[in-house]
N, C-alpha and C. Protein backbone atom coordinates (compact mmCIF):
# COMPACT_ATOMS: atom_id res chain seq x y z
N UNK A 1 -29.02 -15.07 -21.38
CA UNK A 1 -28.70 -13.66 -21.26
C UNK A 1 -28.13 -13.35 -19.88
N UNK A 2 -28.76 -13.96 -18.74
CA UNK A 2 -27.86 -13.32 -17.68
C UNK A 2 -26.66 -14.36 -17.28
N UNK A 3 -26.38 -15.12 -18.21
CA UNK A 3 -25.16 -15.63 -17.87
C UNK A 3 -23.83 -14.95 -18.82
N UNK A 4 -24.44 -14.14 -19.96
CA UNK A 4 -23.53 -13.04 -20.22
C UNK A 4 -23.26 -11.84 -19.76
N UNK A 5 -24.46 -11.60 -18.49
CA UNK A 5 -24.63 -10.57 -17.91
C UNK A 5 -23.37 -10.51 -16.64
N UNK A 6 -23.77 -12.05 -16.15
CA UNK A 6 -22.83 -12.11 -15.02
C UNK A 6 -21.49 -12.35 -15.64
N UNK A 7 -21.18 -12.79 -16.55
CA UNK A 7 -19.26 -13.21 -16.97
C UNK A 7 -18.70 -11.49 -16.79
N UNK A 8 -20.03 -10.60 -18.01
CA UNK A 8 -19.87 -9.39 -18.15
C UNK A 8 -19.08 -8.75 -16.74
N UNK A 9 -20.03 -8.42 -15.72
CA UNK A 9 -19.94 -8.47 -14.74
C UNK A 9 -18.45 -8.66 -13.28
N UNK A 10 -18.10 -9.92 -14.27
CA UNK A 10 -17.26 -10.78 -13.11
C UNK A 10 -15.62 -9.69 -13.86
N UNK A 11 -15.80 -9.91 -15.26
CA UNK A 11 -14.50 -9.59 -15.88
C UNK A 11 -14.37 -8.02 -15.54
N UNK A 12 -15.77 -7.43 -15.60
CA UNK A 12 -15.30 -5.63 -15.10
C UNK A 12 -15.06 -5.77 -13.49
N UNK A 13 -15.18 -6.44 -12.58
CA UNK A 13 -14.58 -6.83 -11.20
C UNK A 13 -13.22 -7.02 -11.34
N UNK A 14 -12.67 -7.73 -12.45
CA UNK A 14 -11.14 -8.63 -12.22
C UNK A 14 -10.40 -7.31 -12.96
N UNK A 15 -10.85 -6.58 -13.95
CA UNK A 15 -10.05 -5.82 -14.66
C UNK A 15 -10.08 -4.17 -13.44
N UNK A 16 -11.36 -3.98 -12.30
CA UNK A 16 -11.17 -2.96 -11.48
C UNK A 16 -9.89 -3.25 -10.48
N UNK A 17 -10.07 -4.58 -10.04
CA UNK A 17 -9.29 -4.82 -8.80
C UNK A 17 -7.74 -5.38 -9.25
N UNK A 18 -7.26 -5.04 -10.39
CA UNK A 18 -6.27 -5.48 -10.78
C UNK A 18 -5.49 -3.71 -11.22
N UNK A 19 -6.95 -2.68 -11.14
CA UNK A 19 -6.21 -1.75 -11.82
C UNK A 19 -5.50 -1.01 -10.17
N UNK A 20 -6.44 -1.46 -8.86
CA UNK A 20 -5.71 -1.23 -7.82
C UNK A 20 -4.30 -1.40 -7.42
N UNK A 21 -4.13 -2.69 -7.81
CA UNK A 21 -2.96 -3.57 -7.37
C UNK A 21 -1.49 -2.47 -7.64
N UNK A 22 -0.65 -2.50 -7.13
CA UNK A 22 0.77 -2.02 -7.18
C UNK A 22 1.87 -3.16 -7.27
N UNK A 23 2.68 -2.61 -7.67
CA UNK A 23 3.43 -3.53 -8.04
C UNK A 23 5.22 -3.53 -7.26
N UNK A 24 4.67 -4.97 -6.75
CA UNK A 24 5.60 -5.28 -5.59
C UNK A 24 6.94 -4.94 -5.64
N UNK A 25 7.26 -5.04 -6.62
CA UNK A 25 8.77 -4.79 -7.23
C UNK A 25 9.50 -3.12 -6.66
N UNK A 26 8.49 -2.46 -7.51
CA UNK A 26 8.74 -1.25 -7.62
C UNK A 26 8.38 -0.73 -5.89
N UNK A 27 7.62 -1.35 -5.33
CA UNK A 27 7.41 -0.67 -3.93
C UNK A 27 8.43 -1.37 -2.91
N UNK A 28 9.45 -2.75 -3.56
CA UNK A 28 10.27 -2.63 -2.24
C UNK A 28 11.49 -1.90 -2.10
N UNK A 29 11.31 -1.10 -3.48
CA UNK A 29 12.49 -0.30 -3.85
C UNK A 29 12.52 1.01 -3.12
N UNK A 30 10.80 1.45 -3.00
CA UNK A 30 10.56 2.50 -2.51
C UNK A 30 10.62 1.98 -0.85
N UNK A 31 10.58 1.21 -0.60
CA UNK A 31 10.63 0.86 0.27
C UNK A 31 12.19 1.27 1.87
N UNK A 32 12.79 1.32 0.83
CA UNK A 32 14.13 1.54 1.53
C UNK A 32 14.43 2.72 2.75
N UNK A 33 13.65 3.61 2.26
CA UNK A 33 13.40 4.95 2.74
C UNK A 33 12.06 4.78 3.78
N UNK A 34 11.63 3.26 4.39
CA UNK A 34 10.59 3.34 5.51
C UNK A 34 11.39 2.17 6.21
N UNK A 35 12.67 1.60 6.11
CA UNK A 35 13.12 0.63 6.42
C UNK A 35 13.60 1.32 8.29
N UNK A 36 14.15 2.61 8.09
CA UNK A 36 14.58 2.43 9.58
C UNK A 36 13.88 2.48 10.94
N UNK A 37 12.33 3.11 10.47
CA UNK A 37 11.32 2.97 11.16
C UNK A 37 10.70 1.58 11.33
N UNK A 38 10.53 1.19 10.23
CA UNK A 38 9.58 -0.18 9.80
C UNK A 38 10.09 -1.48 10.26
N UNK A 39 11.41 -1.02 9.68
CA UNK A 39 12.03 -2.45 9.52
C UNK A 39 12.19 -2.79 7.96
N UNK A 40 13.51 -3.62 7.78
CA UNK A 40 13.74 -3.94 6.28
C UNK A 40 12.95 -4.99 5.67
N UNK A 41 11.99 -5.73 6.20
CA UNK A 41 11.19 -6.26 5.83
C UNK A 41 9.89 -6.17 6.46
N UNK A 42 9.60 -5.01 7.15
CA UNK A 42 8.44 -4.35 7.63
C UNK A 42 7.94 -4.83 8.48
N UNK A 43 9.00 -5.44 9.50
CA UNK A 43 8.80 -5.58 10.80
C UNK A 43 9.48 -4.86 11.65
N UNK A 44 8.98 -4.09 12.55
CA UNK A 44 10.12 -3.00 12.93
C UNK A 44 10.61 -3.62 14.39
N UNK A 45 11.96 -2.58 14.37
CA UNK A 45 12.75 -2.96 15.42
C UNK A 45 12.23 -2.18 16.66
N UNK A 46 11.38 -1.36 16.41
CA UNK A 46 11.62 -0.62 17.55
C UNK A 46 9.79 -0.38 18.17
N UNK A 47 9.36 -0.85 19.21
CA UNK A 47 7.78 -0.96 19.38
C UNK A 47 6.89 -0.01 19.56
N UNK A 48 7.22 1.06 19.19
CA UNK A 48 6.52 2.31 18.91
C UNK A 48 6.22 2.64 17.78
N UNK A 49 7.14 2.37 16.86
CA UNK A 49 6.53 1.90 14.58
C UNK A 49 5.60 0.64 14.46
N UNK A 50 4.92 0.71 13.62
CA UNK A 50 3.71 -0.61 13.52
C UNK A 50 4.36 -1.42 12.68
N UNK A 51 4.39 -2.81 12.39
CA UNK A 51 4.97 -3.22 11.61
C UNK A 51 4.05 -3.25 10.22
N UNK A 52 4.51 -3.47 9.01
CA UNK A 52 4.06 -3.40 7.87
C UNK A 52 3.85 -4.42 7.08
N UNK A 53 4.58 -5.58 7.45
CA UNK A 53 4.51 -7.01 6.73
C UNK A 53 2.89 -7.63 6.96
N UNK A 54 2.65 -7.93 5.77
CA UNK A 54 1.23 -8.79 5.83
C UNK A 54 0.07 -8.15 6.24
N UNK A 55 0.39 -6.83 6.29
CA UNK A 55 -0.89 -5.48 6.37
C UNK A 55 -1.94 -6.04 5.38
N UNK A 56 -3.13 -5.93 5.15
CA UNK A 56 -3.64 -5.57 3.93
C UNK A 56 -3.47 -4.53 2.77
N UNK A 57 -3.86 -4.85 1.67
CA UNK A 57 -3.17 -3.46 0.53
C UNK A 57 -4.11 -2.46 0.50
N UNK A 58 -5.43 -3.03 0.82
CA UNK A 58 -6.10 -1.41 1.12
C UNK A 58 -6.16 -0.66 1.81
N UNK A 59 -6.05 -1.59 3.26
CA UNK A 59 -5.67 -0.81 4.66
C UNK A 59 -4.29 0.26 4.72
N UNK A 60 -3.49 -0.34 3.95
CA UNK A 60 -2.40 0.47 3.79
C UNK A 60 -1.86 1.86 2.83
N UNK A 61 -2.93 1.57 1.64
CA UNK A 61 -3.11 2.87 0.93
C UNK A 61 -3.58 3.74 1.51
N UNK A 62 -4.65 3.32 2.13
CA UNK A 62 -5.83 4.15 2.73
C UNK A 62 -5.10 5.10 3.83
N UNK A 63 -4.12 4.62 4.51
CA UNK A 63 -3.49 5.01 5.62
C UNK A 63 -2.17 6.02 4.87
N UNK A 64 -1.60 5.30 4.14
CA UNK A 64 -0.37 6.39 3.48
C UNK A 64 -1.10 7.31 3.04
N UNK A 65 -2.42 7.25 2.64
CA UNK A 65 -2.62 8.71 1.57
C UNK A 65 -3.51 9.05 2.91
N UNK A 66 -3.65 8.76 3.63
CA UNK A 66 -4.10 9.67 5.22
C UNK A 66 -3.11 10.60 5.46
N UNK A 67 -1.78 10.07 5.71
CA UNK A 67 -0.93 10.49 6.29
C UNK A 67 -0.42 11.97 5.46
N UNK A 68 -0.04 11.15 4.10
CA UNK A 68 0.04 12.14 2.81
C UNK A 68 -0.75 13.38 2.57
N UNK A 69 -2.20 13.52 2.88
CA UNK A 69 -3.20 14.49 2.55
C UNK A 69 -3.61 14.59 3.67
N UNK A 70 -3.13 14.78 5.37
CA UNK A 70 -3.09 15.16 6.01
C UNK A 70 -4.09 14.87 6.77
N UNK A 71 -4.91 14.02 6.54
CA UNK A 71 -6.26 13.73 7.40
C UNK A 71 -5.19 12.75 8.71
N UNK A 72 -4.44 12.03 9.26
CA UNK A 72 -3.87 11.97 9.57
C UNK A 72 -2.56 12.43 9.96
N UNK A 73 -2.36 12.89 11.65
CA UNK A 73 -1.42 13.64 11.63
C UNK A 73 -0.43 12.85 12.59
N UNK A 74 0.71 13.18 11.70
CA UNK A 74 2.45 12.65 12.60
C UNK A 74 3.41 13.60 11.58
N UNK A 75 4.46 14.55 11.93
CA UNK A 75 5.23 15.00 11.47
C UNK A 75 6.41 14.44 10.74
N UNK A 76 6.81 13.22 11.22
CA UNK A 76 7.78 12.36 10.90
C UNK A 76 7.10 11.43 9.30
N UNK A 77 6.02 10.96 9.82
CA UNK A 77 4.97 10.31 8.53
C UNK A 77 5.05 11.09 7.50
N UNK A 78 4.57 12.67 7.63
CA UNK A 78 3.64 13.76 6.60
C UNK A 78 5.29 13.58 5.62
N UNK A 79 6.24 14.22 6.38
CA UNK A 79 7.52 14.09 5.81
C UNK A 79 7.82 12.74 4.87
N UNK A 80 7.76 11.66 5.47
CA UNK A 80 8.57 10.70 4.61
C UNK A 80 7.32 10.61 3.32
N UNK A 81 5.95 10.61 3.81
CA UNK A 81 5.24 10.05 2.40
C UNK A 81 4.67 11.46 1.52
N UNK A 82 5.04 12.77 2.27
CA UNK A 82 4.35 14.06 1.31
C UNK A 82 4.62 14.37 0.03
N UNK A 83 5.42 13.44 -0.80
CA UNK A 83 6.31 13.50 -1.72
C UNK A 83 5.70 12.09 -2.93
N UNK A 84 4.76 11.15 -2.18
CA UNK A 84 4.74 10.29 -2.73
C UNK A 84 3.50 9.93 -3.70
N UNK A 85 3.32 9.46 -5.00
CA UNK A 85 2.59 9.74 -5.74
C UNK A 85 1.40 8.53 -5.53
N UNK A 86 0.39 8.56 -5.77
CA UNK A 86 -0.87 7.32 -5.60
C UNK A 86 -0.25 6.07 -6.67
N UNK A 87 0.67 6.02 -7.31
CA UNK A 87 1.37 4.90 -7.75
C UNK A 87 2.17 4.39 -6.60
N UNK A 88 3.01 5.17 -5.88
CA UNK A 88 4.37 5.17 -4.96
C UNK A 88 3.83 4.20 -4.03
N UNK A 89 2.25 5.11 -3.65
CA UNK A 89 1.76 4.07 -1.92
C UNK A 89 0.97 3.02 -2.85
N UNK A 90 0.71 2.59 -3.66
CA UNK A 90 0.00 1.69 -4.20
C UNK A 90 0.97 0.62 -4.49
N UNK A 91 1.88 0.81 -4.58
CA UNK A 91 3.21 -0.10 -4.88
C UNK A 91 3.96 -0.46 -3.64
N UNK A 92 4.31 0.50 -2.58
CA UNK A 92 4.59 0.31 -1.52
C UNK A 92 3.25 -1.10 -0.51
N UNK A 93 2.15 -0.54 -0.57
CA UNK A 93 0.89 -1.16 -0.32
C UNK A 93 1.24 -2.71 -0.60
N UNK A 94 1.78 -2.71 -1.96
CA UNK A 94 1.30 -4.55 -2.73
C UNK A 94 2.60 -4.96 -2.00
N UNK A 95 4.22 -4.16 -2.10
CA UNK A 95 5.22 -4.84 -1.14
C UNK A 95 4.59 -5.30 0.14
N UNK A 96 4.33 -4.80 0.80
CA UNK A 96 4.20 -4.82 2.31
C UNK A 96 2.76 -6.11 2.65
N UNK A 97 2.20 -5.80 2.01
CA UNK A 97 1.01 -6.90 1.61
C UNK A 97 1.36 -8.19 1.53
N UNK A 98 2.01 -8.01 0.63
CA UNK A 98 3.02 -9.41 -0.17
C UNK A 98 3.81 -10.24 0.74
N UNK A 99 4.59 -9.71 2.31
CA UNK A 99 5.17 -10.35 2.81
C UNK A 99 4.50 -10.85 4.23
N UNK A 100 5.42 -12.15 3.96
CA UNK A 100 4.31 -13.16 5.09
C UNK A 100 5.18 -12.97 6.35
């Protein structure tokens, strides 16, 4: 019994943390529109933007929807992501994640 308990268990883990995930594709598209700050592969050119490559994906949701819902403040930020839906930074998140 508790070895059906734990499979139970393991598979509602793999099916939560998969429903997080974004999808890389669609976020390097969105991506284009953080490129002149960031950098086109989310290393930025300029040392006052943080770079974005190889962030973690939660660290980075967590931070866009800061920025987004205002608990975090930058005028330039609120602007580019106030528009963007918890799919948008969740997808943006798995791009930026994704690159080494």
């Amino acid at each position: 019994m508790k070895k059906i308990s734990w499979a139970i268990m393991v598979l509602m883990l793999s099916a939560v943390s998969q429903a997080w995930a974004g999808d890389a594709a669609a976020g390097k598209v969105k991506a284009a529109q953080c490129a002149a700050c960031h950098g086109a592969a989310g290393i930025s050119p300029m040392g006052i933007y943080p770079n974005l490559a190889g962030q973690k994906e939660q660290y980075l949701v967590k931070q866009i929807k800061a920025f987004r819902d205002g608990e975090r403040k930058d005028p330039s930020m609120k602007a580019m992501v106030s528009a963007l839906s918890d799919a948008d930074i969740a997808n943006l998140a798995a791009y930026y994640a994704g690159i080494k």
